[in-house]
Protein backbone atom coordinates (compact mmCIF):
# COMPACT_ATOMS: atom_id res chain seq x y z
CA UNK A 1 12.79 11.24 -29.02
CA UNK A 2 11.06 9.24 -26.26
CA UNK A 3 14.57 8.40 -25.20
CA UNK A 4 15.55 11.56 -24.99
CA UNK A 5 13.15 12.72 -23.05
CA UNK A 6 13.47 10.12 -20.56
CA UNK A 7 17.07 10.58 -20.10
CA UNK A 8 16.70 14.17 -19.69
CA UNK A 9 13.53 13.76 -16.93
CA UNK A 10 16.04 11.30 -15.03
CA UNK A 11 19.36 13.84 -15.16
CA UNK A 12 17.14 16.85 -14.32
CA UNK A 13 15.65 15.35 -11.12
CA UNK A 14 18.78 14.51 -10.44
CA UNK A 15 20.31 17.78 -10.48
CA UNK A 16 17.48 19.57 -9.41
CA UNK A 17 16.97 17.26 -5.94
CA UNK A 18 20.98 17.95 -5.31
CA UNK A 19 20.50 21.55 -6.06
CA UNK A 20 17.73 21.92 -3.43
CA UNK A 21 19.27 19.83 -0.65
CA UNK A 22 22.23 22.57 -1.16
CA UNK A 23 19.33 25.37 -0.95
CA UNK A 24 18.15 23.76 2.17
CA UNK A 25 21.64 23.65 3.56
CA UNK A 26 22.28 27.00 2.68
CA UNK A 27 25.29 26.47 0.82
CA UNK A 28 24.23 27.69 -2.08
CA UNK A 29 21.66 31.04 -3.28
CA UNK A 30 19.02 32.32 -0.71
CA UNK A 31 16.90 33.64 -3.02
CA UNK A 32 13.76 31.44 -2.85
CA UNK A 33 12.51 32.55 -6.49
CA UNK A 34 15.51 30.82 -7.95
CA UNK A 35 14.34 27.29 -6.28
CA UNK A 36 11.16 28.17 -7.18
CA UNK A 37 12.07 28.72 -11.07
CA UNK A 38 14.10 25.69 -10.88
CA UNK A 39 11.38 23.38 -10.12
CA UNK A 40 9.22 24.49 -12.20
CA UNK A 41 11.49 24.21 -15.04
CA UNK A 42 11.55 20.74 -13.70
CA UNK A 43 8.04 20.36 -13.63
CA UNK A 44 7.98 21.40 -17.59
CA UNK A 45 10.36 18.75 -18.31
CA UNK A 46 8.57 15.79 -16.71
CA UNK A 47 5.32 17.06 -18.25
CA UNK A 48 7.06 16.57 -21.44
CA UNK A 49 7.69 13.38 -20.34
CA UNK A 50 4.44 12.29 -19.37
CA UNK A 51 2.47 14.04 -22.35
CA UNK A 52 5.05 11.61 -24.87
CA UNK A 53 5.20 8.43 -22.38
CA UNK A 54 1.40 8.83 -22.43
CA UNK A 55 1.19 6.25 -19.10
CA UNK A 56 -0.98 6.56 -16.18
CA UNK A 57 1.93 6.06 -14.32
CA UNK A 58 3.62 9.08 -16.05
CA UNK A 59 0.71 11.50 -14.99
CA UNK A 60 0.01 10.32 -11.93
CA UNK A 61 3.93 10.84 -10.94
CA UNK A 62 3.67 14.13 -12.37
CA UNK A 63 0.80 15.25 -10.50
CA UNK A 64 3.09 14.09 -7.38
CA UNK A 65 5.59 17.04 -8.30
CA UNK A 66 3.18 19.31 -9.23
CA UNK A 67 1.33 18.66 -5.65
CA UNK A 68 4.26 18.79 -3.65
CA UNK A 69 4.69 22.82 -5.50
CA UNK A 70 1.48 23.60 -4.40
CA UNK A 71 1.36 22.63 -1.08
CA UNK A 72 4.73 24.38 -0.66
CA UNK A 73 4.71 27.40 -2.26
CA UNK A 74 0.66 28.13 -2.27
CA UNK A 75 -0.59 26.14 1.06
CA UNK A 76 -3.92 27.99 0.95
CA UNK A 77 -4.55 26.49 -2.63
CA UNK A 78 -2.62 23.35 -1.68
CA UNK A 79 -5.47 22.59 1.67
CA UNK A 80 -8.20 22.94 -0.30
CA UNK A 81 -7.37 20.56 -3.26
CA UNK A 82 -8.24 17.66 -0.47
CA UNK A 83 -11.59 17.09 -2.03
CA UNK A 84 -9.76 15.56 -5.14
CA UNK A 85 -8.27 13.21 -3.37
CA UNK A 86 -11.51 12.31 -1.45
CA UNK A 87 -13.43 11.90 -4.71
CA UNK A 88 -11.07 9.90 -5.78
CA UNK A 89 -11.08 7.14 -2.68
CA UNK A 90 -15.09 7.68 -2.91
CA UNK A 91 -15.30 6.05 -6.11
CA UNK A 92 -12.36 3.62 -5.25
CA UNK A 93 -14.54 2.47 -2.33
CA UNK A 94 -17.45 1.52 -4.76
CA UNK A 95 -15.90 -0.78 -6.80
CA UNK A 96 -14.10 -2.85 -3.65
CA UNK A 97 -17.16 -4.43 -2.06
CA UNK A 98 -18.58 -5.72 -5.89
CA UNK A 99 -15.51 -6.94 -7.46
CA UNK A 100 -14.53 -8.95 -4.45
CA UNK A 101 -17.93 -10.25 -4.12
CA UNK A 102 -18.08 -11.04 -7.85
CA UNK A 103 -14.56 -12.49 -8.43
CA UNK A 104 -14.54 -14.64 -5.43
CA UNK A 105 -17.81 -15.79 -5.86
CA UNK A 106 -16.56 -16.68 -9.60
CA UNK A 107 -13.38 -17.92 -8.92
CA UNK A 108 -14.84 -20.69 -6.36
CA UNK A 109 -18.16 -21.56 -7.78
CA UNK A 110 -16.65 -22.51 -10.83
CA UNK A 111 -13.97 -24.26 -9.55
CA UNK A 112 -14.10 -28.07 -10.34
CA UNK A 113 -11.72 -29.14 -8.00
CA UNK A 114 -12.52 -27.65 -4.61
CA UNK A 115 -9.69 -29.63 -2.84
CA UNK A 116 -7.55 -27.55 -4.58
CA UNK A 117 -9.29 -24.53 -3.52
CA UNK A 118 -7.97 -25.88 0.13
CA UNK A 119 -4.85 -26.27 -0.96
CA UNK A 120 -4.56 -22.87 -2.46
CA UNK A 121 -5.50 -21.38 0.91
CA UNK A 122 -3.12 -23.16 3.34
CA UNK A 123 -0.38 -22.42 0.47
CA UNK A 124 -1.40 -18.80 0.83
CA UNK A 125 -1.56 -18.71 4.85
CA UNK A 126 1.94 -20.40 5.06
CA UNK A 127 3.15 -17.92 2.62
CA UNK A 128 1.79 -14.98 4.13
CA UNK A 129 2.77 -15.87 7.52
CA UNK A 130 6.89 -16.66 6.76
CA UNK A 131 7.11 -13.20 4.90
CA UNK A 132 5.21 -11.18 7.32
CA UNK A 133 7.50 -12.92 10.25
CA UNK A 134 10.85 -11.97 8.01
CA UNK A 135 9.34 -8.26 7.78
CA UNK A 136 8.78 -8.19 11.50
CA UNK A 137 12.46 -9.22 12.23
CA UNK A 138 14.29 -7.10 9.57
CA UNK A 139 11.88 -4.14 11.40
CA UNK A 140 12.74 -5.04 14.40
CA UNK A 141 16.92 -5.24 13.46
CA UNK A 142 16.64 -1.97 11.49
CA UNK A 143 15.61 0.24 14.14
CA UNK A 144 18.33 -1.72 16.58
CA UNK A 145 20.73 -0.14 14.38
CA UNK A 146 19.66 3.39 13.56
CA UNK A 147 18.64 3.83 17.18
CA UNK A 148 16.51 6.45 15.66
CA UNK A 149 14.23 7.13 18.23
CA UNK A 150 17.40 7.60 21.18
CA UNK A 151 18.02 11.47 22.08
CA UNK A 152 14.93 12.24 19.77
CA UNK A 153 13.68 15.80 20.87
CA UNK A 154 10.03 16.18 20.24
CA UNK A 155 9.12 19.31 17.90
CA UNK A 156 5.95 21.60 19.34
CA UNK A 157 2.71 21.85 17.80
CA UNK A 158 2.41 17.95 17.71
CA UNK A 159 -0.15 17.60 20.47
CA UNK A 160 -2.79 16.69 18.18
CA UNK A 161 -5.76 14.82 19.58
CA UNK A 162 -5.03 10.82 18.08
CA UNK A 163 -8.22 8.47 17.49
CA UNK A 164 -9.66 6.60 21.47
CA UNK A 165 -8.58 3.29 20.81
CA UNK A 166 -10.97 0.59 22.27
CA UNK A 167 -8.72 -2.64 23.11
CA UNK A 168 -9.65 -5.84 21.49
CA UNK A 169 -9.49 -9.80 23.05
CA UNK A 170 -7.62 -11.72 20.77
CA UNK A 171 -11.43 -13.84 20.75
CA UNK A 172 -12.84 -10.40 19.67
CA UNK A 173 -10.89 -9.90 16.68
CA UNK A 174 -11.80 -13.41 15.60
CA UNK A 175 -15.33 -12.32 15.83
CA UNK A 176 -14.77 -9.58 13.71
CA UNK A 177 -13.86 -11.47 11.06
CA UNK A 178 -17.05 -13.37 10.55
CA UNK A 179 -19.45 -10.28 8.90
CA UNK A 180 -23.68 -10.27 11.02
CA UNK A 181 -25.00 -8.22 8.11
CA UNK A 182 -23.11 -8.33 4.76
CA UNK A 183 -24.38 -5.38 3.99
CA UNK A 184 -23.44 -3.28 6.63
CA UNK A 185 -19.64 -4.86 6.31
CA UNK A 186 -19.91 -3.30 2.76
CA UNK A 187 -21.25 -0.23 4.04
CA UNK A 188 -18.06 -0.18 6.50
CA UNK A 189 -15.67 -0.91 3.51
CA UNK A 190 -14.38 -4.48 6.15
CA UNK A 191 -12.64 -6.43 3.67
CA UNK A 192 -12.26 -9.87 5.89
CA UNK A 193 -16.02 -10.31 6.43
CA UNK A 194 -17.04 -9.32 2.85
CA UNK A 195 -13.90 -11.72 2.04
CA UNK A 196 -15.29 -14.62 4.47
CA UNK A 197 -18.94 -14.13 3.32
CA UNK A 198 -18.12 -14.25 -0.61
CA UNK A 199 -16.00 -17.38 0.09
CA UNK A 200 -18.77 -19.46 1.86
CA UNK A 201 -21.31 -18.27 -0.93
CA UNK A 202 -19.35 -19.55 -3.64
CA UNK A 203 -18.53 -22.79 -1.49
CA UNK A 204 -22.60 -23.45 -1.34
CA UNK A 205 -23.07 -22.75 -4.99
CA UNK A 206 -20.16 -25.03 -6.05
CA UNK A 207 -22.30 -27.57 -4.39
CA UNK A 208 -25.39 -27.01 -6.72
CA UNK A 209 -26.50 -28.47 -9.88
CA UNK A 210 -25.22 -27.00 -13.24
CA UNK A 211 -28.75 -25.22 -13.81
CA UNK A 212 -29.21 -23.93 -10.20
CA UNK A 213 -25.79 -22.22 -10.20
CA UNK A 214 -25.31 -20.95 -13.47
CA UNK A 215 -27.62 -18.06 -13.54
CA UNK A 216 -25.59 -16.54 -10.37
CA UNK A 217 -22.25 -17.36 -11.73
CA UNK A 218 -22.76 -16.12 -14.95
CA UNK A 219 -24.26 -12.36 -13.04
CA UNK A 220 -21.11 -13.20 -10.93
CA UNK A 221 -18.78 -13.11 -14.14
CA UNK A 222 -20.57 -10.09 -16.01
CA UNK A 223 -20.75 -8.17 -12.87
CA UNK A 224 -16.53 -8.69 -12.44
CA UNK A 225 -16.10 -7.78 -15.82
CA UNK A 226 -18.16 -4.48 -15.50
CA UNK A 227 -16.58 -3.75 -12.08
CA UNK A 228 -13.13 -3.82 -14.09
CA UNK A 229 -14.38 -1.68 -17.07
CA UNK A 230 -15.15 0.77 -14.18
CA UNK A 231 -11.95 0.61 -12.74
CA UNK A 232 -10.63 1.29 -16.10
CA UNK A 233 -12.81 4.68 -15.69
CA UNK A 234 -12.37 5.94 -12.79
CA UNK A 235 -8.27 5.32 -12.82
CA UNK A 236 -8.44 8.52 -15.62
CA UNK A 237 -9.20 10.36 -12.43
CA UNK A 238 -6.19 9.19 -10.45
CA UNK A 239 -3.77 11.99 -11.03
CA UNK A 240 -5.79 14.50 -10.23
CA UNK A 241 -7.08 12.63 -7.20
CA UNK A 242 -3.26 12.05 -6.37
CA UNK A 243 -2.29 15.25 -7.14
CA UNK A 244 -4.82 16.68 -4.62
CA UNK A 245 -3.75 14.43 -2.09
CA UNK A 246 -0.23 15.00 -1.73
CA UNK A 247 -1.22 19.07 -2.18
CA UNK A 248 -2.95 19.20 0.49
CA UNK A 249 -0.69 16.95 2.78
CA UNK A 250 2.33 19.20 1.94
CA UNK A 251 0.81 22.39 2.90
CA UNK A 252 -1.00 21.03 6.23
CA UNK A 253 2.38 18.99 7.16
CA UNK A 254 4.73 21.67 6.13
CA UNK A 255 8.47 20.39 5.97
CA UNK A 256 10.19 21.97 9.72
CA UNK A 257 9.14 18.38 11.24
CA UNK A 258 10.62 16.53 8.64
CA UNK A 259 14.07 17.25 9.23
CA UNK A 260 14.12 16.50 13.18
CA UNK A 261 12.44 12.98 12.49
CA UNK A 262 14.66 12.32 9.04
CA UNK A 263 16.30 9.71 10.40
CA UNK A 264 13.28 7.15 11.00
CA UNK A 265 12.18 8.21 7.71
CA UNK A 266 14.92 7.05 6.12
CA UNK A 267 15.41 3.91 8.86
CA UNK A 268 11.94 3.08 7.22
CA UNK A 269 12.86 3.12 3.46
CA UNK A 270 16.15 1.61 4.20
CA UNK A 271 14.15 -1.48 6.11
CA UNK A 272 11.54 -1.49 3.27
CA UNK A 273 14.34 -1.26 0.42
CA UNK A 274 16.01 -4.43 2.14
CA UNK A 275 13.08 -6.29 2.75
CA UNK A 276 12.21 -6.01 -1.55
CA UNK A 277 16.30 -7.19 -2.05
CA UNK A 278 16.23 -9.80 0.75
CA UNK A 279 13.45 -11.24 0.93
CA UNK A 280 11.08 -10.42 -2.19
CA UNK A 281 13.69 -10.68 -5.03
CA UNK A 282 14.92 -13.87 -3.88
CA UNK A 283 11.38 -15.43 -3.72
CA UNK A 284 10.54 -14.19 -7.20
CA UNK A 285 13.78 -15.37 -8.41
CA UNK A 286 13.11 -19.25 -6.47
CA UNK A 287 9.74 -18.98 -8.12
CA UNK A 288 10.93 -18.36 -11.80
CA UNK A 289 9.02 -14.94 -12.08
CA UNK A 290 9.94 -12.60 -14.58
CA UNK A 291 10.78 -9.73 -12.44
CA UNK A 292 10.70 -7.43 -15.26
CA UNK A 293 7.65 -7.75 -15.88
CA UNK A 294 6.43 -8.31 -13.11
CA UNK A 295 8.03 -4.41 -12.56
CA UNK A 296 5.71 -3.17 -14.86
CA UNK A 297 2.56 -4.99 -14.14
CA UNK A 298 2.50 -3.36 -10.30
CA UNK A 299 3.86 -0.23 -11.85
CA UNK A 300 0.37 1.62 -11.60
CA UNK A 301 -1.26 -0.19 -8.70
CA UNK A 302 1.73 0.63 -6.58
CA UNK A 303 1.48 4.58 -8.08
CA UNK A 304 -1.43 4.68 -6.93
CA UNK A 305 -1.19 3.23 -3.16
CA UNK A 306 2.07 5.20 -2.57
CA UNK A 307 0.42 8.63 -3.39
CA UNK A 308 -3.09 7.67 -1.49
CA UNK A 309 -1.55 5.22 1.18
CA UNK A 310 -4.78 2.88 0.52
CA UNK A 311 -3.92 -0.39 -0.23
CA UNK A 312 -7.72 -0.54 -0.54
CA UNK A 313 -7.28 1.61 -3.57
CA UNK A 314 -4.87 0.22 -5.40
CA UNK A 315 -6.66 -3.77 -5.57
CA UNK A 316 -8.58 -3.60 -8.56
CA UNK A 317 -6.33 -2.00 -10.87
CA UNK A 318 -3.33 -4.65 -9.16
CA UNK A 319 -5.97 -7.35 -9.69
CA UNK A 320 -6.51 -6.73 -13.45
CA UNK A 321 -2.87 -6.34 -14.03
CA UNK A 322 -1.91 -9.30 -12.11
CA UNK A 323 -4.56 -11.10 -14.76
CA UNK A 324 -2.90 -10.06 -17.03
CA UNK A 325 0.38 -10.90 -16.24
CA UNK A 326 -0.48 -14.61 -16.38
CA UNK A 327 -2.42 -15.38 -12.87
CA UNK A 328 -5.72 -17.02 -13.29
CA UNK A 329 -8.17 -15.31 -12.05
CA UNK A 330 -9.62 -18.06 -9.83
CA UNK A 331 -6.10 -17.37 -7.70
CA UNK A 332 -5.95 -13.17 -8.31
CA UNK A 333 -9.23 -13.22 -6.88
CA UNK A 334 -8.45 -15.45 -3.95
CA UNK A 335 -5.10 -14.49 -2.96
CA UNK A 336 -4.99 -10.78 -3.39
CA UNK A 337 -8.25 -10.14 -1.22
CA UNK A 338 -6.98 -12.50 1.32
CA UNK A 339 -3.32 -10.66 0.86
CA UNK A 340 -4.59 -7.82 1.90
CA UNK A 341 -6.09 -8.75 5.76
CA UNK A 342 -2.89 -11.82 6.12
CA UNK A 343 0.17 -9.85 4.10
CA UNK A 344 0.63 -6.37 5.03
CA UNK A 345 4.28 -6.89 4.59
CA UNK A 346 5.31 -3.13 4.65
CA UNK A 347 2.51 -2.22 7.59
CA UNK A 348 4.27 -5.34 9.70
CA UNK A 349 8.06 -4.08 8.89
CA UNK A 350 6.74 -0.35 10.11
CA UNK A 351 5.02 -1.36 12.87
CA UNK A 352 7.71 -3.32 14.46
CA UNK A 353 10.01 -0.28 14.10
CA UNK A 354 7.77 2.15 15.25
CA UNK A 355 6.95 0.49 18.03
CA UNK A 356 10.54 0.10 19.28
CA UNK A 357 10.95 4.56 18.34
CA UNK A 358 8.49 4.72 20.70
CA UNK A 359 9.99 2.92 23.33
CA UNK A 360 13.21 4.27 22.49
CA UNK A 361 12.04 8.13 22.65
CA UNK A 362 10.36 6.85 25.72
CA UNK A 363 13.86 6.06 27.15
CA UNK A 364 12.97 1.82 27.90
CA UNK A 365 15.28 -0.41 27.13
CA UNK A 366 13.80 -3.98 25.82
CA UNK A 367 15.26 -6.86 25.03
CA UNK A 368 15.24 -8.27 21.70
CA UNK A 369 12.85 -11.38 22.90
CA UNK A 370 10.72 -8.55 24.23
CA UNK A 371 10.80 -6.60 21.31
CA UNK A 372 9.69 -9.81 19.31
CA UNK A 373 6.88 -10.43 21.26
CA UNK A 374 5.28 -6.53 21.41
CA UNK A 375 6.32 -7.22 17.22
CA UNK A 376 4.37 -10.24 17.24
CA UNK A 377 1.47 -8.36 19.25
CA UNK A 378 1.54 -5.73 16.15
CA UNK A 379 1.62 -8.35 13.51
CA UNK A 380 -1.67 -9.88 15.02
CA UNK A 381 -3.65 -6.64 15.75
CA UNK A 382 -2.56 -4.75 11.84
CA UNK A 383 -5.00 -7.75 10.23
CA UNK A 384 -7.61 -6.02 8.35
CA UNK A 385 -5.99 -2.57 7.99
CA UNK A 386 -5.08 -2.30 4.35
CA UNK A 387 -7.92 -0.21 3.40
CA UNK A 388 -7.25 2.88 5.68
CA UNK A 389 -5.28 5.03 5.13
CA UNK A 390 -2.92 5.45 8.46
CA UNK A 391 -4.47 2.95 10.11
CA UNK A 392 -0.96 1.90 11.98
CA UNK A 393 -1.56 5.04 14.09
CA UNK A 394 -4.56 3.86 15.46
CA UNK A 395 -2.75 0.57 16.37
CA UNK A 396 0.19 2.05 17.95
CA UNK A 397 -2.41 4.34 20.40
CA UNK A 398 -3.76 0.41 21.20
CA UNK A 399 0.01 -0.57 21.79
CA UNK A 400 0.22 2.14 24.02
CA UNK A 401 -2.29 0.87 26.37
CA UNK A 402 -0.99 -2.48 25.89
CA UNK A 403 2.57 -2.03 26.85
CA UNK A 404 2.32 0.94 28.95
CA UNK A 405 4.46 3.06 26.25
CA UNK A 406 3.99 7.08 25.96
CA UNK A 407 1.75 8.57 23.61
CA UNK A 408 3.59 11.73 22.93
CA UNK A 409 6.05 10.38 20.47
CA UNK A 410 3.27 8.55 18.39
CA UNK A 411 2.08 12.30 17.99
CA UNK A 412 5.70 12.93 17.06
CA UNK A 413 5.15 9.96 14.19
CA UNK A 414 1.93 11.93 13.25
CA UNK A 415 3.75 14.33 11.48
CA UNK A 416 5.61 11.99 9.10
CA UNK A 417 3.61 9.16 9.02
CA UNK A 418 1.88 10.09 5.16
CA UNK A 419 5.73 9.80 4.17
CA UNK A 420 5.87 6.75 5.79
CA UNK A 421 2.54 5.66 5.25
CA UNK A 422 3.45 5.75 1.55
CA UNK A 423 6.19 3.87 1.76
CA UNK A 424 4.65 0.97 3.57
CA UNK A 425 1.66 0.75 1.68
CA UNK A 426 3.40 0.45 -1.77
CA UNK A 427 5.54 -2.99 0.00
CA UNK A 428 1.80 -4.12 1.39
CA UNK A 429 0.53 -4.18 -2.87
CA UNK A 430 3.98 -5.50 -4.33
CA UNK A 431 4.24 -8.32 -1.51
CA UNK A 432 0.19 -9.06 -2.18
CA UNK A 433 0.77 -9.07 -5.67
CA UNK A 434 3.76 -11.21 -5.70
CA UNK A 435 2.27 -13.58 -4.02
CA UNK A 436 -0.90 -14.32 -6.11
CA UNK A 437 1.86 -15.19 -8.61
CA UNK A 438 4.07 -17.47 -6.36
CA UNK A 439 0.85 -19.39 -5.45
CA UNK A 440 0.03 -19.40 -9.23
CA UNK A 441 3.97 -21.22 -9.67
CA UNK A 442 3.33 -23.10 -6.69
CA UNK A 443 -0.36 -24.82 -8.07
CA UNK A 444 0.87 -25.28 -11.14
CA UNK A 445 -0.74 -22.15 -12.85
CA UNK A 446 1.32 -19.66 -13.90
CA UNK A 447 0.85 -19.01 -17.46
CA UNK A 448 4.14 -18.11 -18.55
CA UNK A 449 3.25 -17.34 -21.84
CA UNK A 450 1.91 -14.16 -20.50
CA UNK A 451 4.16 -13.60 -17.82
CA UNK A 452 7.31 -13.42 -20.58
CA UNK A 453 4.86 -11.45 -22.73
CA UNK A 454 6.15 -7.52 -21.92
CA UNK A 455 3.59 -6.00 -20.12
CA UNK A 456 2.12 -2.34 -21.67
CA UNK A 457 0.12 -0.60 -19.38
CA UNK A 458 -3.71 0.82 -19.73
CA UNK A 459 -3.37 4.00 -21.35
């Protein structure tokens, strides 16, 4: 029956997504009720779907479709369902601070060997560093091809007041990696100096005597394990969280602007799609990880950051899984965190082409040692960003100033960048997550007991 069902949710969307592209073309019936009635038949189906596949995954996908009807066909509704969605990343942002404090603090305190602790974090850097660089090129080739941004006309209603950007020293962003009040870095949700601070504290208390350090590390390993349970919780909440989201981005977006900026869109996804078969596949399949598996494991976490583009949102639930796909927790709990300021793997790949729309729109022509170097710029200012949402935007405006580029067609970008946004964010979590388990292969770690175990996810 399952079976069934799944077959049938696959050959409806199908159908259905070919039948509206003809509705949009005007080929076929103008009468908007019958698209209307179409996806909604559609939308009984995959509820079928999720109410017998009884996933998060499931729901949180359906909520997608249902969202996207909404914010369509009832806007009004559709823009104020946005308080879902901000509940949602409310309680998200409680649980990041804790369970990065808790599982660092864990994962190096009890760590016998704290050489290897070292070696784990050059691995990671070197790592990080090669597969952002390959995402920066493949960007940077991508949008060389489409030429997406040449001849681009500029829709009206775009001139939407963008974020001041305050321009950083390369020494200043240094600085801001080193937190002067913990607490106020939590406050802030700044993952690098909460990162930085929980490392050094579990650095001194590795140093300690059994019976000076044990009372903190075992708070340290009950306060992880509660911040998990919680996570547990408050992902019951994600599809209606999601579903508000991409509601209320629908109807405030609309769809005109889509169509005259398609073609980055899919320039994007078609950069992003060969990045995963080029450069992520090939690693997984040089580091013997059952991709599979591995599939399933970042099924949810990647649900989640695609519909709320927060990478930040995704990391416990990606941590947990990645646990329990066979990756101690001493390296989850060091790479992932660190992951998310060094390997934005997606944000890199879309910053490099956006940059180069811009400049194309703009009508200069750059050379490709130029466009490396404004790439490489990009690649050094994004550090830090996972956790909010759109983020790149903010980064671009500082290109601008930078480079001397145009800010009208980053307000052109405005209008698709939660598309895009999703797309980018879902690479950041699967190239952060596959590398917790390549560093797990590379020390030695991997438990591949687990790992060849098929995953089922939290129901």
């Amino acid at each position: 029956m399952k079976q069934y069902i799944s077959k049938l949710t696959l050959f409806s969307f199908i159908l259905f997504g070919i039948i509206s592209i003809l509705y949009v073309e005007g080929i076929i019936f103008k009468e908007a009720i019958i698209i209307k009635a179409i996806w909604a038949c559609f939308s009984f189906i995959f509820l079928m779907y999720a109410w017998h596949k009884k996933s998060l995954t499931a729901w949180i996908l359906f909520s997608m479709i249902l969202g996207v009807q909404i914010g369509i066909y009832l806007p009004e509704i559709g823009k104020d369902l946005q308080f879902l969605s901000k509940i949602f990343l409310r309680l998200i942002k409680t649980i990041i601070a804790p369970i990065l404090f808790s599982t660092l603090v864990v994962g190096i305190a009890s760590h016998s060997n704290l050489k290897q602790l070292g070696r784990m974090g050059w691995k990671s850097l070197l790592y990080f560093e090669v597969v952002t660089t390959l995402a920066l090129i493949l960007g940077l080739i991508a949008i060389n091809i489409s030429k997406a941004g040449v001849g681009v006309i500029i829709p009206p209603g775009l001139q939407e007041e963008l974020p001041k950007v305050a321009k950083l020293t390369w020494q200043e962003h240094i600085i801001n990696t080193f937190p002067e009040n913990i607490i106020k870095s939590m406050y802030h949700g700044e993952v690098l100096p909460i990162v930085v601070f929980s490392i050094l504290f579990g650095i001194s208390m590795a140093f300690l005597s059994d019976e000076k350090k044990e009372p903190i590390l075992k708070f340290s390993e009950s306060l992880s394990e509660v911040m998990f349970k919680f996570t547990n919780i408050i992902m019951k909440f994600a599809p209606l969280g999601v579903g508000g989201a991409i509601a209320f981005t629908t109807a405030h977006m609309g769809t005109a602007i889509l169509f005259s900026l398609l073609k980055l869109l899919l320039t994007l996804y078609a950069a992003l799609i060969a990045f995963v078969l080029l450069v992520l596949i090939p690693i997984a399949l040089i580091f013997k990880i059952n991709i599979k598996n591995f599939l399933a494991a970042i099924a949810e976490p990647v649900s989640i950051a695609f519909a709320t583009t927060s990478s930040e949102s995704a990391l416990p639930l990606a941590m947990e899984n990645m646990e329990r796909f066979g990756v101690p927790r001493k390296i989850v709990s060091f790479v992932l965190p660190t992951g998310y300021t060094f390997n934005l793997d997606g944000t890199t790949l879309y910053l490099s082409l956006a940059s180069i729309f811009v400049a194309q729109v703009a009508g200069i022509n750059m050379s490709f040692g130029e466009q490396l170097l404004l790439g490489l710029t990009l690649m050094l200012t994004s550090k830090g960003v996972a956790g909010v949402p759109r983020a790149s935007l903010v980064i671009l405006m500082g290109l601008a100033a930078s480079f001397n580029l145009p800010l009208l067609p980053i307000m052109a970008i405005l209008g698709i960048d939660e598309l895009m946004d999703m797309a980018r964010t879902s690479i950041n979590v699967t190239g952060n997550c596959l590398a917790s388990a390549v560093v797990a292969r590379w020390e030695g770690e991997l438990d591949d007991k687990k790992m060849n175990t098929p995953f089922e996810p939290i129901v």
